[in-house]
Structures are given as structure tokens and as C-alpha cells.
C-alpha atoms as a PDB file:
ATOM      1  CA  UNK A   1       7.118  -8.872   7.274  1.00  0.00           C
ATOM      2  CA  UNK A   2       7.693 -11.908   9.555  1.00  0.00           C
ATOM      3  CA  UNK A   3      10.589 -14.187   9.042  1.00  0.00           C
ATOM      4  CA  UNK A   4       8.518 -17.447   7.877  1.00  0.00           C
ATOM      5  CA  UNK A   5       7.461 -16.001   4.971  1.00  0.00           C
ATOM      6  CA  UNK A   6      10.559 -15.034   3.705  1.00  0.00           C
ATOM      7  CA  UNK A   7      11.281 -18.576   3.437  1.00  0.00           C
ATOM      8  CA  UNK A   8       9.885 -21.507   1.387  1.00  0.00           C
ATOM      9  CA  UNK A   9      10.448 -25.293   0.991  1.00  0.00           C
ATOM     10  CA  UNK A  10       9.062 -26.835  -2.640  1.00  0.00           C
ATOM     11  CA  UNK A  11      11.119 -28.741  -5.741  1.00  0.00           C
ATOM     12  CA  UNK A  12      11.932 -26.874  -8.824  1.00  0.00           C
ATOM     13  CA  UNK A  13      12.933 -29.327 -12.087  1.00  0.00           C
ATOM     14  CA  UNK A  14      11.964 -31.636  -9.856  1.00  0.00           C
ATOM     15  CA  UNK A  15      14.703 -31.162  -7.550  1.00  0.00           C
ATOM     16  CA  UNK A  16      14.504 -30.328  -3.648  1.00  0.00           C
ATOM     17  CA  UNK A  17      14.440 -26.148  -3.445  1.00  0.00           C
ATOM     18  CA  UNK A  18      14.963 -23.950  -0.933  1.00  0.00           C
ATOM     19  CA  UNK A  19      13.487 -20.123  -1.228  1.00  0.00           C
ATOM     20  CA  UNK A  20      15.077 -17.357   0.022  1.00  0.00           C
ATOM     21  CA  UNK A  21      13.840 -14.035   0.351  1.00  0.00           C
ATOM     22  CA  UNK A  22      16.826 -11.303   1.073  1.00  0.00           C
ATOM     23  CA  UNK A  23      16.226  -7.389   1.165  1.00  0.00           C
ATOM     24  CA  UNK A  24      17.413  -7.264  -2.212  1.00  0.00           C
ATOM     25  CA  UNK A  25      16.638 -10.755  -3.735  1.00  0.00           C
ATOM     26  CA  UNK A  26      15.271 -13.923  -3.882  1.00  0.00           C
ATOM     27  CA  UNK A  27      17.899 -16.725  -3.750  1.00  0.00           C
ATOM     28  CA  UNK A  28      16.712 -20.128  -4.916  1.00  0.00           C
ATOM     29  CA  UNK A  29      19.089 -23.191  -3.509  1.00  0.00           C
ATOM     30  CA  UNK A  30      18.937 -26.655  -5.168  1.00  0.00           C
ATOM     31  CA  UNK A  31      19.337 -29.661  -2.116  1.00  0.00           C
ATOM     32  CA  UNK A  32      22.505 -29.043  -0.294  1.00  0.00           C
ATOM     33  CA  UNK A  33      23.880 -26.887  -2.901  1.00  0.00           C
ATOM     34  CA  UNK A  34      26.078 -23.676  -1.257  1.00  0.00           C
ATOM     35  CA  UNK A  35      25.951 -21.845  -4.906  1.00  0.00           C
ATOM     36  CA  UNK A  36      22.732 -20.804  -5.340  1.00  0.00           C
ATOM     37  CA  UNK A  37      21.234 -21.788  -8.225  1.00  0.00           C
ATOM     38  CA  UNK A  38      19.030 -18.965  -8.709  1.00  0.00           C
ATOM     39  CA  UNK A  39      20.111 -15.182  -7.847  1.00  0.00           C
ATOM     40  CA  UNK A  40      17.549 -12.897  -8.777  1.00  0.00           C
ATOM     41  CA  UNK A  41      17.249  -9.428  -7.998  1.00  0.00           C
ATOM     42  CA  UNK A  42      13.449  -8.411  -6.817  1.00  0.00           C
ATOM     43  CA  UNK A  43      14.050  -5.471  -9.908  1.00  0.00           C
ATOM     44  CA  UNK A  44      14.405  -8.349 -12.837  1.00  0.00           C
ATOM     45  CA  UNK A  45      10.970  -9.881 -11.361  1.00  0.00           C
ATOM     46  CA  UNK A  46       7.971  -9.133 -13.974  1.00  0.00           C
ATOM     47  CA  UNK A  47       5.183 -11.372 -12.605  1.00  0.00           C
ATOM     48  CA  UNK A  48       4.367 -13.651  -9.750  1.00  0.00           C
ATOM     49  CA  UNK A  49       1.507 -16.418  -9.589  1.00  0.00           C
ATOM     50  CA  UNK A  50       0.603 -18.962  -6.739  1.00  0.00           C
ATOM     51  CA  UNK A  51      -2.174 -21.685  -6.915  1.00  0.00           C
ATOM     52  CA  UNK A  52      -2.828 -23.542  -3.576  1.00  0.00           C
ATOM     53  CA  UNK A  53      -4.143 -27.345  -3.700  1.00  0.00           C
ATOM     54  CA  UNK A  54      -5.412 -29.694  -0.825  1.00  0.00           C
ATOM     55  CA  UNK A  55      -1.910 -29.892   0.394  1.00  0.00           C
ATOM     56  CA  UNK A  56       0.395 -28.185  -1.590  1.00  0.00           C
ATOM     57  CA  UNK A  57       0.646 -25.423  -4.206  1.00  0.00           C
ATOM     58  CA  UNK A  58       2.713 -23.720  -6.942  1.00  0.00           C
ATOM     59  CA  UNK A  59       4.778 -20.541  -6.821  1.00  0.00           C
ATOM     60  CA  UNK A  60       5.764 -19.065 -10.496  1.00  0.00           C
ATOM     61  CA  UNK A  61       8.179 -16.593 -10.646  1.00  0.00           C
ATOM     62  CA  UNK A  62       8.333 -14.350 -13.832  1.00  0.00           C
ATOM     63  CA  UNK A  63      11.994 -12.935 -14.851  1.00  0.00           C
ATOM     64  CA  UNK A  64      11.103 -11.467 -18.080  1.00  0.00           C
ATOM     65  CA  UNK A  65      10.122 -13.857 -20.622  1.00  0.00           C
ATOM     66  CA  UNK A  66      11.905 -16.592 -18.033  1.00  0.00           C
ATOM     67  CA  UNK A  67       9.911 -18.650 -15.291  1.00  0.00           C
ATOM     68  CA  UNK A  68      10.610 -20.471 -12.624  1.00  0.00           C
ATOM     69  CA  UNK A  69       8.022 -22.745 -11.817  1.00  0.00           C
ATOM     70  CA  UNK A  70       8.482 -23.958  -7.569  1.00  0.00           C
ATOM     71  CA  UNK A  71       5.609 -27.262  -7.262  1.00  0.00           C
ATOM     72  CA  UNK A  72       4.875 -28.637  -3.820  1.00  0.00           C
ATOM     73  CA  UNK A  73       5.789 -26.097  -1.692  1.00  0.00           C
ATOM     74  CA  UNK A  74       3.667 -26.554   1.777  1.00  0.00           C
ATOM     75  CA  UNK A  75       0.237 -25.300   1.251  1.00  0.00           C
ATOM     76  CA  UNK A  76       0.170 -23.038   3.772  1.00  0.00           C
ATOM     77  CA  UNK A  77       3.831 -20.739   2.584  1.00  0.00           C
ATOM     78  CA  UNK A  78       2.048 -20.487  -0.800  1.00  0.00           C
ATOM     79  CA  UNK A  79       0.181 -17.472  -0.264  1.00  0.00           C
ATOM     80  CA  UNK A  80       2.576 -15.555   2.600  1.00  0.00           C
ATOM     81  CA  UNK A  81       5.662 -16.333   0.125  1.00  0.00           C
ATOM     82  CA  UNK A  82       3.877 -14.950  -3.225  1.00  0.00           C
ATOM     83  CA  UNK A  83       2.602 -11.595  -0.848  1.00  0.00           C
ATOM     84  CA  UNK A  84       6.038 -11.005   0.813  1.00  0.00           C
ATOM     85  CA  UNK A  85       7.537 -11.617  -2.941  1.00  0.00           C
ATOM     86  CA  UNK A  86       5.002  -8.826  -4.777  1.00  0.00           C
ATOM     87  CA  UNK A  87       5.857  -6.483  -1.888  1.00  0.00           C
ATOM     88  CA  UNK A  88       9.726  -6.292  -1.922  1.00  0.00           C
ATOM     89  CA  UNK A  89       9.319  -6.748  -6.061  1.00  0.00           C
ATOM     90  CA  UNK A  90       7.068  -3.552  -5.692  1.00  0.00           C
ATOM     91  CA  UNK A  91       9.178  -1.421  -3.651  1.00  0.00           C
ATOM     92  CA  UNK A  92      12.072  -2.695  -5.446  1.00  0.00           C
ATOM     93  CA  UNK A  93      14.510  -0.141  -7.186  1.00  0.00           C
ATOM     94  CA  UNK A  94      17.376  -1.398  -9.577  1.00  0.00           C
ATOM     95  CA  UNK A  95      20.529  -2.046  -8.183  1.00  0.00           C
ATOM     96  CA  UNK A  96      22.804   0.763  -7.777  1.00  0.00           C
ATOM     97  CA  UNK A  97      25.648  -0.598 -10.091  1.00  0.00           C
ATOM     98  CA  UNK A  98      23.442  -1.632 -12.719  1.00  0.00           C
ATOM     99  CA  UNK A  99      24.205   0.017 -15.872  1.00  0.00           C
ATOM    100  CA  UNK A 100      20.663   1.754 -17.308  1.00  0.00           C
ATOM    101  CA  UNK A 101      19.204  -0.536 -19.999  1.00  0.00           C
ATOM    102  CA  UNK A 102      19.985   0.933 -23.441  1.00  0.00           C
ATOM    103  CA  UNK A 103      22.025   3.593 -21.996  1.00  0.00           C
ATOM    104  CA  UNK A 104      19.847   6.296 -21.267  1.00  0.00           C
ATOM    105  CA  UNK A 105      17.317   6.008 -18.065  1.00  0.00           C
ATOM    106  CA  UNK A 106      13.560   5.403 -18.734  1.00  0.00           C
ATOM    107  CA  UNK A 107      11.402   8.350 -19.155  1.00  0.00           C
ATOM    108  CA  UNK A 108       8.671   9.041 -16.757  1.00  0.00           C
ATOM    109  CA  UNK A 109       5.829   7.632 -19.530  1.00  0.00           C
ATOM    110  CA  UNK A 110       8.071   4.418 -19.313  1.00  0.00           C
ATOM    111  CA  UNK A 111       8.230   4.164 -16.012  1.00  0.00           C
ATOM    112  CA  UNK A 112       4.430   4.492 -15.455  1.00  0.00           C
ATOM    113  CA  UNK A 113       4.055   2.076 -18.557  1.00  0.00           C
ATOM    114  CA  UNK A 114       6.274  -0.571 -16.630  1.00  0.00           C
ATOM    115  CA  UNK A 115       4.385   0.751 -13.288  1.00  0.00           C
ATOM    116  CA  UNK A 116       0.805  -0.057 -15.130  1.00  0.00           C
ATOM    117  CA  UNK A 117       2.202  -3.637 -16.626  1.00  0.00           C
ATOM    118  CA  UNK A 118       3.274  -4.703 -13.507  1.00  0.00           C
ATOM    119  CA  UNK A 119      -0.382  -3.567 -11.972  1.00  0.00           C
ATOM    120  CA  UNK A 120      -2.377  -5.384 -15.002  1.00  0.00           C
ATOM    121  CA  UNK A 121      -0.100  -8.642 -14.105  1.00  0.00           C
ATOM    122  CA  UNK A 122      -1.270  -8.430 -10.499  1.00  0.00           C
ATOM    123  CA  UNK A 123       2.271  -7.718  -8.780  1.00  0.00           C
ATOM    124  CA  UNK A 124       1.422  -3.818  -7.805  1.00  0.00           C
ATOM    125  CA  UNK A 125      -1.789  -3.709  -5.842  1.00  0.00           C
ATOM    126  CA  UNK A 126      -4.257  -1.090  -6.409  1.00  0.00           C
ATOM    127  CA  UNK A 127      -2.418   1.136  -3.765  1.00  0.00           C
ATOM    128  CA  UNK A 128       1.114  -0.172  -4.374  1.00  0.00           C
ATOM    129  CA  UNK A 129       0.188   1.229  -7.480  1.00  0.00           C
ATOM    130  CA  UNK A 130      -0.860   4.515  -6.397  1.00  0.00           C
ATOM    131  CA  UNK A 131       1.693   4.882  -4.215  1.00  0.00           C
ATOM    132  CA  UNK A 132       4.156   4.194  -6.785  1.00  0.00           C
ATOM    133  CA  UNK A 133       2.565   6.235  -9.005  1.00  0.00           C
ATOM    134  CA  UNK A 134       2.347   9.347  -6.868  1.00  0.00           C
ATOM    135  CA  UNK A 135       5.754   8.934  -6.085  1.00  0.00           C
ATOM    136  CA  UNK A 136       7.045   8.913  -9.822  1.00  0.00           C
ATOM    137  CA  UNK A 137       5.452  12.472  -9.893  1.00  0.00           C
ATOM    138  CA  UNK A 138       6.027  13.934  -7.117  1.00  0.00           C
ATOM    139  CA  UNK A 139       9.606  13.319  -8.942  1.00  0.00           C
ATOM    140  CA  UNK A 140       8.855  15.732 -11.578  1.00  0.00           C
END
């Protein structure tokens, strides 16, 4: 994945943004802001939607029932940034010191449940999917 689109201009709330995709997260900065504002592991990511205009476009990010909406980022990092974002949120694993949810880990029907919603939403393509898929049994 090349550099440029791991990286995004656009406003969110109407504020200057700055995108940030790390091996591990994407990082959302607000103008000159050090503290990001955002900090969200690719793991927590449920959905994400792009729209392109003449000029610009929109970026949504789903974290759960949560979105973050990015307008008027440069037409032309819509598409690249929404790709490289599906990919890493597709290969994604939780983090290592994160506590599993509801104590106990998911079952393998869970995980290809959360596997199938994440296909249906359009953030696993058709061989992400399979891939992911064939890796969850190969685990049992």
C-alpha cells in the first residue's frame, strides 16, 4: 500500500481534519491539534462508506453504532483512503491487551457471523472474505 493513501485531508464537525492511517489504527487530528482527536483501532471499525462528487467526496467511518462523517476530502484520496481503510480493517486482529468482550472469546459461529456482517456491509471483499473465512477453519 503506497504512502498517499494512508493519508487524507477533509473537515470533520466542520473543522480542518487530518487522516492518519497507522499499522494498527486510524488517527484522526483536528487543525494543529498534537492530541488526536480520534484514536481508533482498525478492530473497533464496523463499516466504511465513500461517495465522490465533482471535486470532493465523503469518507464515513463506522465504530459500532458511532460515525464519523470526514466531508471535503480531495476527490481523488476518496476512493484510495476508503480501500487502504477496508484492507487493514480486514486483516485487522484485536489488540493484544484487549480484554475479550464479555469475558469469554467468540466462538467460531461468532466469528464467521461478525466475518459475514462485515462482508454484507461491504468492508470484506468477496475474497477478503474467503480468505478470512478459510483461515477461521483451518483454526479448528
Amino acid at each position: 500500500m503506497d504512502e498517499e493513501s494512508r493519508t487524507a485531508t477533509g473537515t470533520l464537525d466542520g473543522m480542518p481534519a487530518h487522516l492518519e492511517l497507522t499499522d494498527e489504527r486510524l488517527v484522526v487530528r483536528i487543525g494543529d491539534e498534537a492530541v488526536p482527536r480520534h484514536d481508533v483501532p482498525f478492530h473497533r471499525i464496523t463499516q466504511v462508506e465513500e461517495q465522490v462528487g465533482m471535486v470532493t467526496g465523503y469518507l464515513t467511518v463506522w465504530v459500532g453504532e458511532d460515525r464519523l462523517v470526514f466531508s471535503r476530502v480531495p476527490k481523488a484520496d476518496v476512493r484510495p483512503m476508503a480501500a487502504a481503510l477496508r484492507t487493514l480493517v480486514a486483516h485487522a486482529g484485536p489488540a493484544p491487551d484487549e480484554p475479550p468482550a464479555a469475558g469469554h472469546a467468540p466462538t467460531a459461529i461468532e466469528e464467521l457471523e461478525r466475518l459475514g456482517r462485515l462482508h454484507d456491509s461491504g468492508v470484506l471483499t468477496d475474497d477478503e472474505f474467503a480468505e478470512a473465512k478459510r483461515k477461521l477453519l483451518d483454526r479448528l
